[in-house]
C-alpha atoms as a PDB file:
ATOM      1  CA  UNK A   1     -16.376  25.945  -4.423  1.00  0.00           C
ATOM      2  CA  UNK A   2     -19.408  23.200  -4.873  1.00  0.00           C
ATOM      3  CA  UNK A   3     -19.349  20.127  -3.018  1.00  0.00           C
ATOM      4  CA  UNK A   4     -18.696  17.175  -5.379  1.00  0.00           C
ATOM      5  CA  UNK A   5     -21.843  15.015  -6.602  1.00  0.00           C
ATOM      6  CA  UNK A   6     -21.381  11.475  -6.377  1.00  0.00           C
ATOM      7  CA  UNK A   7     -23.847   8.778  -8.291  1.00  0.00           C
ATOM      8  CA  UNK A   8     -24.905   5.703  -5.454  1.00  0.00           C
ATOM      9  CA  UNK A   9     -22.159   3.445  -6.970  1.00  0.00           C
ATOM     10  CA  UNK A  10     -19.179   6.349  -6.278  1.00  0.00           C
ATOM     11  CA  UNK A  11     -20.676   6.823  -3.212  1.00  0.00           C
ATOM     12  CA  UNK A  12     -20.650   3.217  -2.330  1.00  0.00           C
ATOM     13  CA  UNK A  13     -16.830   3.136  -3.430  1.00  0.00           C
ATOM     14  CA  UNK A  14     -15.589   6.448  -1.019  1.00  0.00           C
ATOM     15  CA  UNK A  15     -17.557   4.249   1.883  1.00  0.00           C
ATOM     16  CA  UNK A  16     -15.509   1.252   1.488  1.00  0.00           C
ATOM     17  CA  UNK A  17     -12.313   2.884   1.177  1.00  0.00           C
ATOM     18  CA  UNK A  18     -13.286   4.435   4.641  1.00  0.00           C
ATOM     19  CA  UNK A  19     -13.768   0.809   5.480  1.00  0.00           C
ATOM     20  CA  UNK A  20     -10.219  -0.126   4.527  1.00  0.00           C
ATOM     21  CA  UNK A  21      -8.745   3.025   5.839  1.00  0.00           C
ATOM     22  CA  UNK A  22     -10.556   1.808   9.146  1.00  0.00           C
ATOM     23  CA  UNK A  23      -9.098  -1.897   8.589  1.00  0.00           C
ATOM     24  CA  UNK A  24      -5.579  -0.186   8.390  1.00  0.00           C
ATOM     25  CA  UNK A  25      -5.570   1.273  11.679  1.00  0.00           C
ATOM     26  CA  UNK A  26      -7.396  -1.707  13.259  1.00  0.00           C
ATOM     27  CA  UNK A  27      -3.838  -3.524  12.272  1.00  0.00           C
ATOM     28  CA  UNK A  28      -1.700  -0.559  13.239  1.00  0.00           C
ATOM     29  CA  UNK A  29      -2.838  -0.996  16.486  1.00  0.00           C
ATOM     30  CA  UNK A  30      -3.243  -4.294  17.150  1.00  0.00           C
ATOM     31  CA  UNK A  31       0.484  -4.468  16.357  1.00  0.00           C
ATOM     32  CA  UNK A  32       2.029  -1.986  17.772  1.00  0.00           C
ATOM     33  CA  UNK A  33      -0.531  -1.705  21.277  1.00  0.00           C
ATOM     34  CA  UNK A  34      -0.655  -5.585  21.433  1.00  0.00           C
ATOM     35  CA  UNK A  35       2.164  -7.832  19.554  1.00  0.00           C
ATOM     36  CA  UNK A  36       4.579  -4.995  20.376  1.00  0.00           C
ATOM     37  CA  UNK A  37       3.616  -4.323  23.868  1.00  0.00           C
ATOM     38  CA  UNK A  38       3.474  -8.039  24.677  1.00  0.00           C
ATOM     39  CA  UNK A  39       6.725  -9.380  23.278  1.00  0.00           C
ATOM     40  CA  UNK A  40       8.989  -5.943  22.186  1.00  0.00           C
ATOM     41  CA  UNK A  41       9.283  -7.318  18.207  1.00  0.00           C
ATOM     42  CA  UNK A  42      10.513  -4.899  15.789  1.00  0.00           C
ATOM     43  CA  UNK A  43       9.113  -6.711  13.312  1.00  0.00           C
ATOM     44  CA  UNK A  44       5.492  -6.249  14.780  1.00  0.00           C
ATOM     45  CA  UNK A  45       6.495  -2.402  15.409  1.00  0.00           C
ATOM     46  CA  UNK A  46       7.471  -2.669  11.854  1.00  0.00           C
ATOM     47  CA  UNK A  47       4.136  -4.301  10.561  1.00  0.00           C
ATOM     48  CA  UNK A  48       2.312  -1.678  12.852  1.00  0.00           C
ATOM     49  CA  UNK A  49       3.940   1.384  11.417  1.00  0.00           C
ATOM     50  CA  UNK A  50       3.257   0.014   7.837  1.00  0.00           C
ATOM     51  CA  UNK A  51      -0.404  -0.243   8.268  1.00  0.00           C
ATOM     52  CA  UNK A  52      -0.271   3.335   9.841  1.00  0.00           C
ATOM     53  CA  UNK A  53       1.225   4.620   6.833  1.00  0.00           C
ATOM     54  CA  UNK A  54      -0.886   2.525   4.324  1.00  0.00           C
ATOM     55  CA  UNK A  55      -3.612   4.212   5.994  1.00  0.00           C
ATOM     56  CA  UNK A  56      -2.582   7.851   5.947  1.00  0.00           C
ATOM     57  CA  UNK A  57      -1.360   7.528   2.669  1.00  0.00           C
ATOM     58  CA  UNK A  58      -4.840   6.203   1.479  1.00  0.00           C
ATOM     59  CA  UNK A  59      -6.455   9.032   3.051  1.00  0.00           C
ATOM     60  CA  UNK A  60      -5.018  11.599   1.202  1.00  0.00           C
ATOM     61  CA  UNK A  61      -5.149   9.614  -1.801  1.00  0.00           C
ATOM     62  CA  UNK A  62      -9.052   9.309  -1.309  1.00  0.00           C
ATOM     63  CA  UNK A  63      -8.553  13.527  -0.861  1.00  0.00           C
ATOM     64  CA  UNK A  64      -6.819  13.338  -4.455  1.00  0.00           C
ATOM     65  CA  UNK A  65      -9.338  10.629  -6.244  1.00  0.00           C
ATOM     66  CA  UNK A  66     -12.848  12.300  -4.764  1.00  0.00           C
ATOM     67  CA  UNK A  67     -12.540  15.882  -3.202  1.00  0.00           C
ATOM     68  CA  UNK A  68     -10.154  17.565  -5.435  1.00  0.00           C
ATOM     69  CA  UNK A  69     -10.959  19.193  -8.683  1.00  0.00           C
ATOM     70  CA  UNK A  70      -8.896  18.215 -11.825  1.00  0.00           C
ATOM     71  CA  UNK A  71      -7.871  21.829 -12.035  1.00  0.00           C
ATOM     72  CA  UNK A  72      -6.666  22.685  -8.731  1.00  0.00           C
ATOM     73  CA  UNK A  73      -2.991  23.124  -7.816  1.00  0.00           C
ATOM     74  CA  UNK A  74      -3.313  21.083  -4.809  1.00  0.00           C
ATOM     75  CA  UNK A  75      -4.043  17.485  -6.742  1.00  0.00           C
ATOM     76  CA  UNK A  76      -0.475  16.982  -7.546  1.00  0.00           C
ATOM     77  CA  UNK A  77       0.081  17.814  -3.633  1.00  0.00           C
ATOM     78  CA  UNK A  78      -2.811  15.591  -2.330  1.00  0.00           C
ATOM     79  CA  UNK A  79      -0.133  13.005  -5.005  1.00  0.00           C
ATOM     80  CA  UNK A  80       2.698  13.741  -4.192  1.00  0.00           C
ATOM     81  CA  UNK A  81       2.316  12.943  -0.194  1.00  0.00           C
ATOM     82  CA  UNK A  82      -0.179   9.627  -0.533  1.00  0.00           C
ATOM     83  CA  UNK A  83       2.719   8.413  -2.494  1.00  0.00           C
ATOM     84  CA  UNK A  84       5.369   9.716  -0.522  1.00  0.00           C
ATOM     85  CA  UNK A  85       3.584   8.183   2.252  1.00  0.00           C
ATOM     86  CA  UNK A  86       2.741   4.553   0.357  1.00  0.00           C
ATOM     87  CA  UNK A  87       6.776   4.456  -0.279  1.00  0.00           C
ATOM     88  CA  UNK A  88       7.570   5.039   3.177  1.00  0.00           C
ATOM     89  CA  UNK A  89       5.340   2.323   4.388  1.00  0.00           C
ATOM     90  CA  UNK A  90       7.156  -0.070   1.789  1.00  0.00           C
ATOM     91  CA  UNK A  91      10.567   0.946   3.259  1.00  0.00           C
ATOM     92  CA  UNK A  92       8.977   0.072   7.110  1.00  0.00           C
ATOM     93  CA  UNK A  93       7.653  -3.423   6.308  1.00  0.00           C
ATOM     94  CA  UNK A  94      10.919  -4.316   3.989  1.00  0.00           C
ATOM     95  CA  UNK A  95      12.891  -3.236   6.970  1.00  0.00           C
ATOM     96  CA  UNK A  96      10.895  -5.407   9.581  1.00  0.00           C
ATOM     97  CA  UNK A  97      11.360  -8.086   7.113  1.00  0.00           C
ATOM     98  CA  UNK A  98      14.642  -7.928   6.768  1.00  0.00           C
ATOM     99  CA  UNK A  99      15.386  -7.701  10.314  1.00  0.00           C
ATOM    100  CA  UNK A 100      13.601 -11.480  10.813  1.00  0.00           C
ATOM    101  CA  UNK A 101      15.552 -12.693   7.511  1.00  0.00           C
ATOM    102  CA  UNK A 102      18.897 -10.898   7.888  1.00  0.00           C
ATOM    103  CA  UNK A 103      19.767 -11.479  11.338  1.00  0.00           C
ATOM    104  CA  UNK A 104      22.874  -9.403  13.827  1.00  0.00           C
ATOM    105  CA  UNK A 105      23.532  -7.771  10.446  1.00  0.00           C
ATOM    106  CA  UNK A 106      21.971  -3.923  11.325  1.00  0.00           C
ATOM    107  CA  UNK A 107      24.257  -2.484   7.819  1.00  0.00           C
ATOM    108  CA  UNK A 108      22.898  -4.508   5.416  1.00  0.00           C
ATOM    109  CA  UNK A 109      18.939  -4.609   6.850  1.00  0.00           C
ATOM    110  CA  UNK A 110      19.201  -0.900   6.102  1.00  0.00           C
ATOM    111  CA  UNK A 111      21.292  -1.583   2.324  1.00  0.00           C
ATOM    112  CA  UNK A 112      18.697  -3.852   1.419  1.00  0.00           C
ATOM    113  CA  UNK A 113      15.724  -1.435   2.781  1.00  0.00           C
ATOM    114  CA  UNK A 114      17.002   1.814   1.213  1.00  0.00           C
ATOM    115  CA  UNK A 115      15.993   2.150  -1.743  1.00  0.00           C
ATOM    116  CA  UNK A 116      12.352   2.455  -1.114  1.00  0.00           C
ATOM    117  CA  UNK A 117      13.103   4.991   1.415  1.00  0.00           C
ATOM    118  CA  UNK A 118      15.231   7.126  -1.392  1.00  0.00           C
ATOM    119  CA  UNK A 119      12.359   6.708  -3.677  1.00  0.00           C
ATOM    120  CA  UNK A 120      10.091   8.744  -0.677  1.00  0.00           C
ATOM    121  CA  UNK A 121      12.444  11.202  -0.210  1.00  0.00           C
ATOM    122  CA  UNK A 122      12.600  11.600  -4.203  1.00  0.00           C
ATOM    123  CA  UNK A 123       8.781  12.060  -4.611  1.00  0.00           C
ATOM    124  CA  UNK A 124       8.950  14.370  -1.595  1.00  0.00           C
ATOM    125  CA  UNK A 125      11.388  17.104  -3.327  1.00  0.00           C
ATOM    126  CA  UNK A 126      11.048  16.570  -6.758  1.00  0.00           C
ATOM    127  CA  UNK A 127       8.477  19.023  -8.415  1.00  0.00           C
ATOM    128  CA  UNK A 128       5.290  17.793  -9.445  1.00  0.00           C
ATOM    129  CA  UNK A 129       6.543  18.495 -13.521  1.00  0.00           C
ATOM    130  CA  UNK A 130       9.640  15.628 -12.862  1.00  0.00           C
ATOM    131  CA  UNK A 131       6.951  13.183 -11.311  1.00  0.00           C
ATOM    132  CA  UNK A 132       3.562  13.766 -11.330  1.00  0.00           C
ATOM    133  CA  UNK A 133       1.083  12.223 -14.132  1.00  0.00           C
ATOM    134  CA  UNK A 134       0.017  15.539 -16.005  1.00  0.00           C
ATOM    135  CA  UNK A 135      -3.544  14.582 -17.817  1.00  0.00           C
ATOM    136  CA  UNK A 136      -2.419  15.058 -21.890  1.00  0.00           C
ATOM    137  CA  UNK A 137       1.188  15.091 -21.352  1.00  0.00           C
ATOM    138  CA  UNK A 138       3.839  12.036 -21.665  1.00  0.00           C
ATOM    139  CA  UNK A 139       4.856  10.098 -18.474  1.00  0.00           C
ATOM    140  CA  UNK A 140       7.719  11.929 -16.405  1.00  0.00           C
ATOM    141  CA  UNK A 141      10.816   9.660 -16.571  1.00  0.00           C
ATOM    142  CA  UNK A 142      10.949   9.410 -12.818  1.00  0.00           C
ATOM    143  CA  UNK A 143       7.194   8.709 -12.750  1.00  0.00           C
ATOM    144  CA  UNK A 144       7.841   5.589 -15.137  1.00  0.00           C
ATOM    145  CA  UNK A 145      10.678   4.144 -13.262  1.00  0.00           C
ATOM    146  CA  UNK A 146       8.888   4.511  -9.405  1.00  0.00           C
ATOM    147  CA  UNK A 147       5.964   2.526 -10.717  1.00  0.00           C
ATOM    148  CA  UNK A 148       6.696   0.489 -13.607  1.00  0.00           C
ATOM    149  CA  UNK A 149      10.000  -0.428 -13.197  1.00  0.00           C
ATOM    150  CA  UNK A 150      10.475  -0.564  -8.860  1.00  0.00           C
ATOM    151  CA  UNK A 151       6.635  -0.642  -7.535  1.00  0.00           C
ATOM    152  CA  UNK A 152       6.353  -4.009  -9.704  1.00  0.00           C
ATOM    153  CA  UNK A 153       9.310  -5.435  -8.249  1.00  0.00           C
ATOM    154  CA  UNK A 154       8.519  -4.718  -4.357  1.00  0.00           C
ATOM    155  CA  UNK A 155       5.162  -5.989  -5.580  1.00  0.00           C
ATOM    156  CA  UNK A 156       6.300  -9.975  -5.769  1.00  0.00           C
ATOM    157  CA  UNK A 157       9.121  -9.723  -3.717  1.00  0.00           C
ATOM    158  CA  UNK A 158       7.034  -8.387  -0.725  1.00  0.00           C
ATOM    159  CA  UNK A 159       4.865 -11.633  -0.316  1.00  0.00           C
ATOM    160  CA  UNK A 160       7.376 -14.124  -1.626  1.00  0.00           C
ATOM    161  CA  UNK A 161       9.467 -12.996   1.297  1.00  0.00           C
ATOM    162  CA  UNK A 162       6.378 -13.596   3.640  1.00  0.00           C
ATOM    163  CA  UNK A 163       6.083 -17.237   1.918  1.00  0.00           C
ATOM    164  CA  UNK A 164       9.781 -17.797   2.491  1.00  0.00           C
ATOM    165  CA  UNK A 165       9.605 -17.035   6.198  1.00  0.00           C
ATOM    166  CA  UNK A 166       6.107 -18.857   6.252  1.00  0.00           C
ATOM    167  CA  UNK A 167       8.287 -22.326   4.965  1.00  0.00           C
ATOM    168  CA  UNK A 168      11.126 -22.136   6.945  1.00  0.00           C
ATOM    169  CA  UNK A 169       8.776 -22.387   9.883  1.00  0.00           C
ATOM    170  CA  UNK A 170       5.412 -24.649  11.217  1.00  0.00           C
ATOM    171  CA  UNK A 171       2.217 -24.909  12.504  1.00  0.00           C
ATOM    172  CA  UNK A 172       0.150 -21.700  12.909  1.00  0.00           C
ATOM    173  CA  UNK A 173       3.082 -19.477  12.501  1.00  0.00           C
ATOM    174  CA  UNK A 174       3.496 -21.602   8.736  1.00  0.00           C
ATOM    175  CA  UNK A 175      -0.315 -20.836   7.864  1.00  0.00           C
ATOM    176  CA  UNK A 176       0.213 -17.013   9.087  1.00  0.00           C
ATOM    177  CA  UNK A 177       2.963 -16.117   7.360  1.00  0.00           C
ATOM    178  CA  UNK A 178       1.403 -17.913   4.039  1.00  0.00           C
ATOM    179  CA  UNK A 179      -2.049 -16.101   5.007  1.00  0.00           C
ATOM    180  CA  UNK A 180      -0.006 -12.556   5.074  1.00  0.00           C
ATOM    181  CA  UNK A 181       1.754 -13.192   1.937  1.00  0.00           C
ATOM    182  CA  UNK A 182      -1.381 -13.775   0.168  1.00  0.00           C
ATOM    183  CA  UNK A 183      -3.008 -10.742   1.418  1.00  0.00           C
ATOM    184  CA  UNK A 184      -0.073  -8.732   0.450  1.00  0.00           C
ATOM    185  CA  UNK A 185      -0.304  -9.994  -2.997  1.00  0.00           C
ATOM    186  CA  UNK A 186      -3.965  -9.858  -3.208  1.00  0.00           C
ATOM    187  CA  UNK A 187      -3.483  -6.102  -1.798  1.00  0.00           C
ATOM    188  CA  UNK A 188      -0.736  -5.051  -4.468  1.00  0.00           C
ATOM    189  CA  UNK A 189      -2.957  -6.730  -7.246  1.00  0.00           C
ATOM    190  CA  UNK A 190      -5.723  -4.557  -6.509  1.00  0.00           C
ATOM    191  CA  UNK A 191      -3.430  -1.373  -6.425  1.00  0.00           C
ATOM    192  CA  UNK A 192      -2.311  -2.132 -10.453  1.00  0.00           C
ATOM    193  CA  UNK A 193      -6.246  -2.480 -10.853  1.00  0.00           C
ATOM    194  CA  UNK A 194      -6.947   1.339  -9.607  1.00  0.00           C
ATOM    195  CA  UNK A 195      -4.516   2.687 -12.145  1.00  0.00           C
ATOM    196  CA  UNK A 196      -6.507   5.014 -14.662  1.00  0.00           C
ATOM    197  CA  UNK A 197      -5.696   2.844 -17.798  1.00  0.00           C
ATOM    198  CA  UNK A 198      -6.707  -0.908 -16.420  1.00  0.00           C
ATOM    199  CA  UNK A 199      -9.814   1.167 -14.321  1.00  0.00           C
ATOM    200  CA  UNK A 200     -10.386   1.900 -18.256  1.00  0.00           C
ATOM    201  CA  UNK A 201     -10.488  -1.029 -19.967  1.00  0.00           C
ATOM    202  CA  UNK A 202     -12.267  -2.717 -16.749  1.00  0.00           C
ATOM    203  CA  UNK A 203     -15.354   0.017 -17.410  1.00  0.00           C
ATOM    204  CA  UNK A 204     -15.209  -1.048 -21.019  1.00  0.00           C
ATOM    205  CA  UNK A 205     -15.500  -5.047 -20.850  1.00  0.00           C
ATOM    206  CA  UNK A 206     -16.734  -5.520 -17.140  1.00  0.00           C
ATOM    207  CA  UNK A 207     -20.249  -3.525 -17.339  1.00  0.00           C
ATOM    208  CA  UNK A 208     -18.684  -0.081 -16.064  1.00  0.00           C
ATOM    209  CA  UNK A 209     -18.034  -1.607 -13.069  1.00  0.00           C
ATOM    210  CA  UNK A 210     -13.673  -1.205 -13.180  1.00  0.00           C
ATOM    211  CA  UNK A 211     -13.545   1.212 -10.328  1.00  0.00           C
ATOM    212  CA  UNK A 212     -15.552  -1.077  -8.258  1.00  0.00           C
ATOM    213  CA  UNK A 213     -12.183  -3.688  -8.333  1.00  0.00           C
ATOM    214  CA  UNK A 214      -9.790  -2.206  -6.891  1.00  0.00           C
ATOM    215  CA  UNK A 215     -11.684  -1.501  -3.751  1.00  0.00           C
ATOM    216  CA  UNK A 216     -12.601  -5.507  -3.229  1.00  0.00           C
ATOM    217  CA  UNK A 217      -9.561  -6.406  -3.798  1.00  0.00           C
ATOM    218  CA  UNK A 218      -8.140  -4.679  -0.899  1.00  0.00           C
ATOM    219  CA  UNK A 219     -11.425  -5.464   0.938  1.00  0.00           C
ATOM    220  CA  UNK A 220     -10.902  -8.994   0.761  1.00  0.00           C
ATOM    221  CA  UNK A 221      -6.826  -8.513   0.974  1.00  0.00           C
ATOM    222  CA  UNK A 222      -7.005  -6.994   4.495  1.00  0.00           C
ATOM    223  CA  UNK A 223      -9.059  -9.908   5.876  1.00  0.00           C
ATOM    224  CA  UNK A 224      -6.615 -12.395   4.436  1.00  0.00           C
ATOM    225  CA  UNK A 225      -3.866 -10.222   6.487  1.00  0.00           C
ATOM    226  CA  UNK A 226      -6.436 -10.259   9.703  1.00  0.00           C
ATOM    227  CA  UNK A 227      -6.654 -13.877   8.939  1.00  0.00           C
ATOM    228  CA  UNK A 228      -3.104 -14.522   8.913  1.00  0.00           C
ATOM    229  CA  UNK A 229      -2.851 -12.512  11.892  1.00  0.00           C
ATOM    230  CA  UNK A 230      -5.439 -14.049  13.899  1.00  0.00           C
ATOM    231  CA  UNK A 231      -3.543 -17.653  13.021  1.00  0.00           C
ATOM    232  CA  UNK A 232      -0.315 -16.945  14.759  1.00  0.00           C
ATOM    233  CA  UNK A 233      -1.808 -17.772  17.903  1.00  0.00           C
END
């Protein structure tokens, strides 16, 4: 099979999602070999697995946008586990949140953590024709209700639970919690700007340039999280 031929600006676009693929790990382990190590917070471990997950799911997501063919019978694999994977690290970080918000209450952390977990599982074992995008067919049902219906709703409650935590408290801990929750949103934002149809409309009205978006966005997301971070201290 030929390699794929990229033009300077795709090319550009696969190196910085190495970049944030780098970032993600950065985080995993500065969380989980640092925060954890130092203080034995499951809701660092928590934040540390998340980023781990972000990142693995990105990588095969990059396999899926730039290395496989429209054709082959692996790209609704390479799909299916990226977002598998992205769900999973949703369920982690709602967990680790609910675990600082819900406190000495293990049943209903887990109640209120499930359903992205279920969602996972769902991707996992459902065939690719009850949930993958088919190019020239109609949405699956399932496909419609992961990401238009849940995805949107994890998508503003993630940071406003961030800001909540990030009022109830002061000083740098206030300013990293509010730093996080931007990032968060900043990062979730530039997710709905990768999807095919806004990528679209962005190449139509913003000089070709709509795949470029997504990318910053996350860019510039992650170093709000580092940021907010870096603050806590």
């Amino acid at each position: 099979m030929p390699y794929p031929v990229y033009d300077p600006v795709e090319t550009i676009i696969i190196g910085g999602w190495f970049v944030i693929v780098g970032y993600f790990l950065i985080l995993f382990l500065y969380f989980v070999v640092f925060r954890y190590q130092e203080n034995r917070n499951l809701f660092h471990l928590g934040l540390g697995v998340f980023f781990l997950l972000l990142g693995v799911a990105r990588a095969f997501f990059m396999v899926y946008d730039f290395y496989s063919a429209p054709t082959s019978l692996w790209k609704p694999i390479w799909w299916k586990i990226g977002t598998c994977i992205s769900w999973a690290a949703i369920f982690a970080i709602i967990l680790s949140l609910a675990y600082v918000i819900i406190e000495d209450k293990l049943w209903l952390q887990v109640v209120v953590a499930l359903p992205p977990l279920i969602v996972s599982i769902l991707v996992a074992v459902l065939p690719p024709v009850l949930i993958y995008p088919f190019d020239g067919q109609p949405l699956p049902l399932a496909y419609m209700i992961f990401n238009f219906v849940l995805l949107p709703i994890y998508v503003i409650v993630l940071p406003l639970l961030f800001f909540d935590i990030g009022r109830r408290l002061s000083g740098p801990l206030r300013r990293s919690n509010f730093l996080i929750g931007a990032g968060f949103l900043m990062y979730y934002l530039g997710r709905v700007l990768q999807s095919g149809t806004v990528v679209a409309i962005l190449n139509t009205y913003v000089l070709g340039l709509g795949i470029t978006i997504a990318p910053l966005f996350v860019f510039f997301a992650l170093i709000l999280i580092a940021l907010g971070v870096l603050s806590e201290k």
